[in-house]
Protein backbone atom coordinates (compact mmCIF):
# COMPACT_ATOMS: atom_id res chain seq x y z
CA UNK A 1 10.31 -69.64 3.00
CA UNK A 2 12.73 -67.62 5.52
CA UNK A 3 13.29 -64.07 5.04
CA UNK A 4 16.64 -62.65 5.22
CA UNK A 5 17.95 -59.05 6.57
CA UNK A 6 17.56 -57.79 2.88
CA UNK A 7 15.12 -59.47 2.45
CA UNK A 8 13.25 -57.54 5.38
CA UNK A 9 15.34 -54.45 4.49
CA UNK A 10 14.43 -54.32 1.13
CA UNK A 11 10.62 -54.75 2.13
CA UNK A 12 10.63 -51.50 4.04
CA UNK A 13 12.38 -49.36 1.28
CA UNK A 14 9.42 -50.42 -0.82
CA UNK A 15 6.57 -49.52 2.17
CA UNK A 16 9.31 -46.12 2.97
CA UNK A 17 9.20 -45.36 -0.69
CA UNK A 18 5.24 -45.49 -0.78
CA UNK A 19 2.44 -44.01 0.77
CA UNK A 20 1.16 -47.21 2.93
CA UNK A 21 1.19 -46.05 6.47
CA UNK A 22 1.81 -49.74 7.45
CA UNK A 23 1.75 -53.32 5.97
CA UNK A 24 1.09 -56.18 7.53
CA UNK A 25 3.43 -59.36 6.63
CA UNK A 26 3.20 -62.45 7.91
CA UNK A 27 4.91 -65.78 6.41
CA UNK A 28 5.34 -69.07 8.27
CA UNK A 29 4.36 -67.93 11.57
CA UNK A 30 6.79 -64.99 11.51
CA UNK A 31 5.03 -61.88 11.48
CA UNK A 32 6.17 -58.19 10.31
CA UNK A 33 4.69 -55.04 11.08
CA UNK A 34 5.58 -52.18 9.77
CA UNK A 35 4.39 -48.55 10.39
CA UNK A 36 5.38 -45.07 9.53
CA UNK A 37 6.10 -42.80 11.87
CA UNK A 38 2.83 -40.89 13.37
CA UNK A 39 0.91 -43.25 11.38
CA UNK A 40 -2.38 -43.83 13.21
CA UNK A 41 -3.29 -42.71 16.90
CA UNK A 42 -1.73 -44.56 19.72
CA UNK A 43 -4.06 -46.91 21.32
CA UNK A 44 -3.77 -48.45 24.36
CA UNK A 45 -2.40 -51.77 23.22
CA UNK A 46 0.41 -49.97 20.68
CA UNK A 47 1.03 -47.20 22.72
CA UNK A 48 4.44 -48.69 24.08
CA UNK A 49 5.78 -50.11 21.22
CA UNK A 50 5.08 -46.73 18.72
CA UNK A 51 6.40 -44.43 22.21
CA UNK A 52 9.67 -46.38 22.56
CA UNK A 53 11.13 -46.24 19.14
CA UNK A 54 10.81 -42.52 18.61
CA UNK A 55 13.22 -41.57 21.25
CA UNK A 56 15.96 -43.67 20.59
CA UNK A 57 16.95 -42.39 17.67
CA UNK A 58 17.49 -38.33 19.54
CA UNK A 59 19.38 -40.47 22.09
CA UNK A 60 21.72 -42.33 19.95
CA UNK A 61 22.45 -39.51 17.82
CA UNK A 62 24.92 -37.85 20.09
CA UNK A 63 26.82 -40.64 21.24
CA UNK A 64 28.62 -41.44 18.00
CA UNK A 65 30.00 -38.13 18.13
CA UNK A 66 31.42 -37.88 21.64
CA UNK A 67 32.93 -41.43 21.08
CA UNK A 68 34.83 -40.37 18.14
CA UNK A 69 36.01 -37.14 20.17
CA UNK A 70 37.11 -39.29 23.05
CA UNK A 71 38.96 -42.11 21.43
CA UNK A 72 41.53 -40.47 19.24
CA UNK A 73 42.57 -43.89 16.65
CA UNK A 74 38.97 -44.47 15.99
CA UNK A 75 37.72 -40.86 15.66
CA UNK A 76 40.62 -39.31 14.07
CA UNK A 77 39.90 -42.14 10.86
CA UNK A 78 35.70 -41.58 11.28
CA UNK A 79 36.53 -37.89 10.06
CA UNK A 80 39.03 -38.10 7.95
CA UNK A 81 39.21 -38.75 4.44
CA UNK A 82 39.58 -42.53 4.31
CA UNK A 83 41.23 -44.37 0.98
CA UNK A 84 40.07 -48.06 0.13
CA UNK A 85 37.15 -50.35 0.11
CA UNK A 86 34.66 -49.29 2.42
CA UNK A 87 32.31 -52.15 4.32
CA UNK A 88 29.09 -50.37 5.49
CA UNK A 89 26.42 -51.71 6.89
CA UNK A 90 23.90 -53.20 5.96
CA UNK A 91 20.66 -52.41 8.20
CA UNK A 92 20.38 -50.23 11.27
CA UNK A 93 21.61 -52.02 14.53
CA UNK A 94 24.41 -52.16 17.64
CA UNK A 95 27.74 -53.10 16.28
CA UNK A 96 29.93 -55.15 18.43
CA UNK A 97 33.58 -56.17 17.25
CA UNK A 98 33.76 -59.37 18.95
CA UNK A 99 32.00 -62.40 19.31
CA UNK A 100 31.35 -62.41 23.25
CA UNK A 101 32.35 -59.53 25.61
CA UNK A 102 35.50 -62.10 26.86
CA UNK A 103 36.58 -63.00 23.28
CA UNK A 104 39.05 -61.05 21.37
CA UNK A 105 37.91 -58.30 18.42
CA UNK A 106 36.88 -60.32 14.92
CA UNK A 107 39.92 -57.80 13.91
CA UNK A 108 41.97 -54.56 14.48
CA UNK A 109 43.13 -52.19 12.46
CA UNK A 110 46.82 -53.47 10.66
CA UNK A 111 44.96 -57.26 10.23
CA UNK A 112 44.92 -59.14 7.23
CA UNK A 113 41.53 -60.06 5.44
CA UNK A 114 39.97 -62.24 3.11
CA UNK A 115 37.16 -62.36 1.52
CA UNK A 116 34.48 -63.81 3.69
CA UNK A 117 36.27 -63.19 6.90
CA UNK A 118 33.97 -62.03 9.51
CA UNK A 119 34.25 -58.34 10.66
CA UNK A 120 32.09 -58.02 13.34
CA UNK A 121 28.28 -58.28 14.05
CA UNK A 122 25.13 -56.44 14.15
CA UNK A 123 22.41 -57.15 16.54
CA UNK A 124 18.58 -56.22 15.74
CA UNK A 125 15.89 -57.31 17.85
CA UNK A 126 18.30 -59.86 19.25
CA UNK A 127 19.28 -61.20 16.14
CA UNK A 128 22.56 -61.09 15.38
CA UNK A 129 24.06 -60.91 11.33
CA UNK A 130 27.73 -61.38 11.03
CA UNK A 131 29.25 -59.12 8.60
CA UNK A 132 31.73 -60.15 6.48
CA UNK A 133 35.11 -58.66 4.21
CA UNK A 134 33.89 -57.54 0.85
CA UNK A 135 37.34 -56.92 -0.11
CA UNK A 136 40.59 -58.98 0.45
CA UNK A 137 43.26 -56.81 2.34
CA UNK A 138 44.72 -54.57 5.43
CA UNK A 139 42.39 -53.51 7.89
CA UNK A 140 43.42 -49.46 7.43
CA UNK A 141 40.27 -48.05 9.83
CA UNK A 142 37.46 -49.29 12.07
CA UNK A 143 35.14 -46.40 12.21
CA UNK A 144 32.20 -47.77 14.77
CA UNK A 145 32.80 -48.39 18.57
CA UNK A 146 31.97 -51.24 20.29
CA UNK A 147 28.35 -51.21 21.22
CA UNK A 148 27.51 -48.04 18.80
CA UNK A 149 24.19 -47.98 17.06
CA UNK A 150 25.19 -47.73 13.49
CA UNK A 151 22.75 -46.65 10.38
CA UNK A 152 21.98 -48.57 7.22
CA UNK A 153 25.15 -47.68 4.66
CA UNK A 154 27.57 -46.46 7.49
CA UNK A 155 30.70 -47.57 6.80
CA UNK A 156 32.20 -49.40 9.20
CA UNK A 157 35.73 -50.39 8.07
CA UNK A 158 37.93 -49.54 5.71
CA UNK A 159 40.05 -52.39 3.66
CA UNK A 160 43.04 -51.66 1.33
């Protein structure tokens, strides 16, 4: 048995939505840990791992926001009312919009879609989920930068 991203995303809704302070999964030789935030002191052997995390969310906050302000075609559609099917994300990770820094973007806003045509792809942990059109259409808005961290249920493009 392999677990998917949903499968893995669902499983911490269920541990967010209780009151474990951290489970334990381990199937196959892969192994999951999960762990609320301040659960449990830091001990020597966890102390980098439960420091390193916390940060990066304070960090990455920001950035979205001074990206949108500096590229004007991007931004200008994040805040904005958009019309059409959204495609949002679907776990928290670092969008990139092509396939290798030297190939071209999976698409650009005026491209045509269909359904099952790959977007763009989100890395986590080094494992990288391509996201694919919901929705067969035009390409009316990309609203995440290249390299952006990007939330579970962002949206991340827009197709009429």
């Amino acid at each position: 048995m392999t677990l998917s991203y949903s499968d893995v995303a669902e499983i911490v809704k269920i541990v967010d939505s209780s009151n474990c302070e951290e489970v334990s999964l381990e199937l196959e030789g892969a192994k999951i840990l999960i762990r609320r935030k301040g659960a449990g002191a830091p001990t020597a052997e966890n102390a980098p791992s439960a420091a390193t995390p916390a940060p990066a969310p304070a960090q990455q906050t920001p950035a979205p926001a001074q990206q949108e302000a500096s590229t004007p075609g991007r931004g200008e559609a994040a805040t904005a009312e958009v019309q059409g099917n959204k495609v949002c994300s679907p776990m928290v990770g670092t969008f990139y919009a092509r396939p290798s820094p030297d190939e071209p973007e999976f698409v650009t806003v005026g491209a045509q879609v269909e359904v099952g045509q790959p977007l763009c792809i989100i890395e986590v942990m080094k494992l990288f989920t391509t996201i694919e059109a919901t929705h067969a259409g035009k390409v009316t808005a990309v609203l995440a930068e290249n390299g952006q961290m990007v939330e579970y249920g962002q949206p991340l493009f827009v197709i009429e």
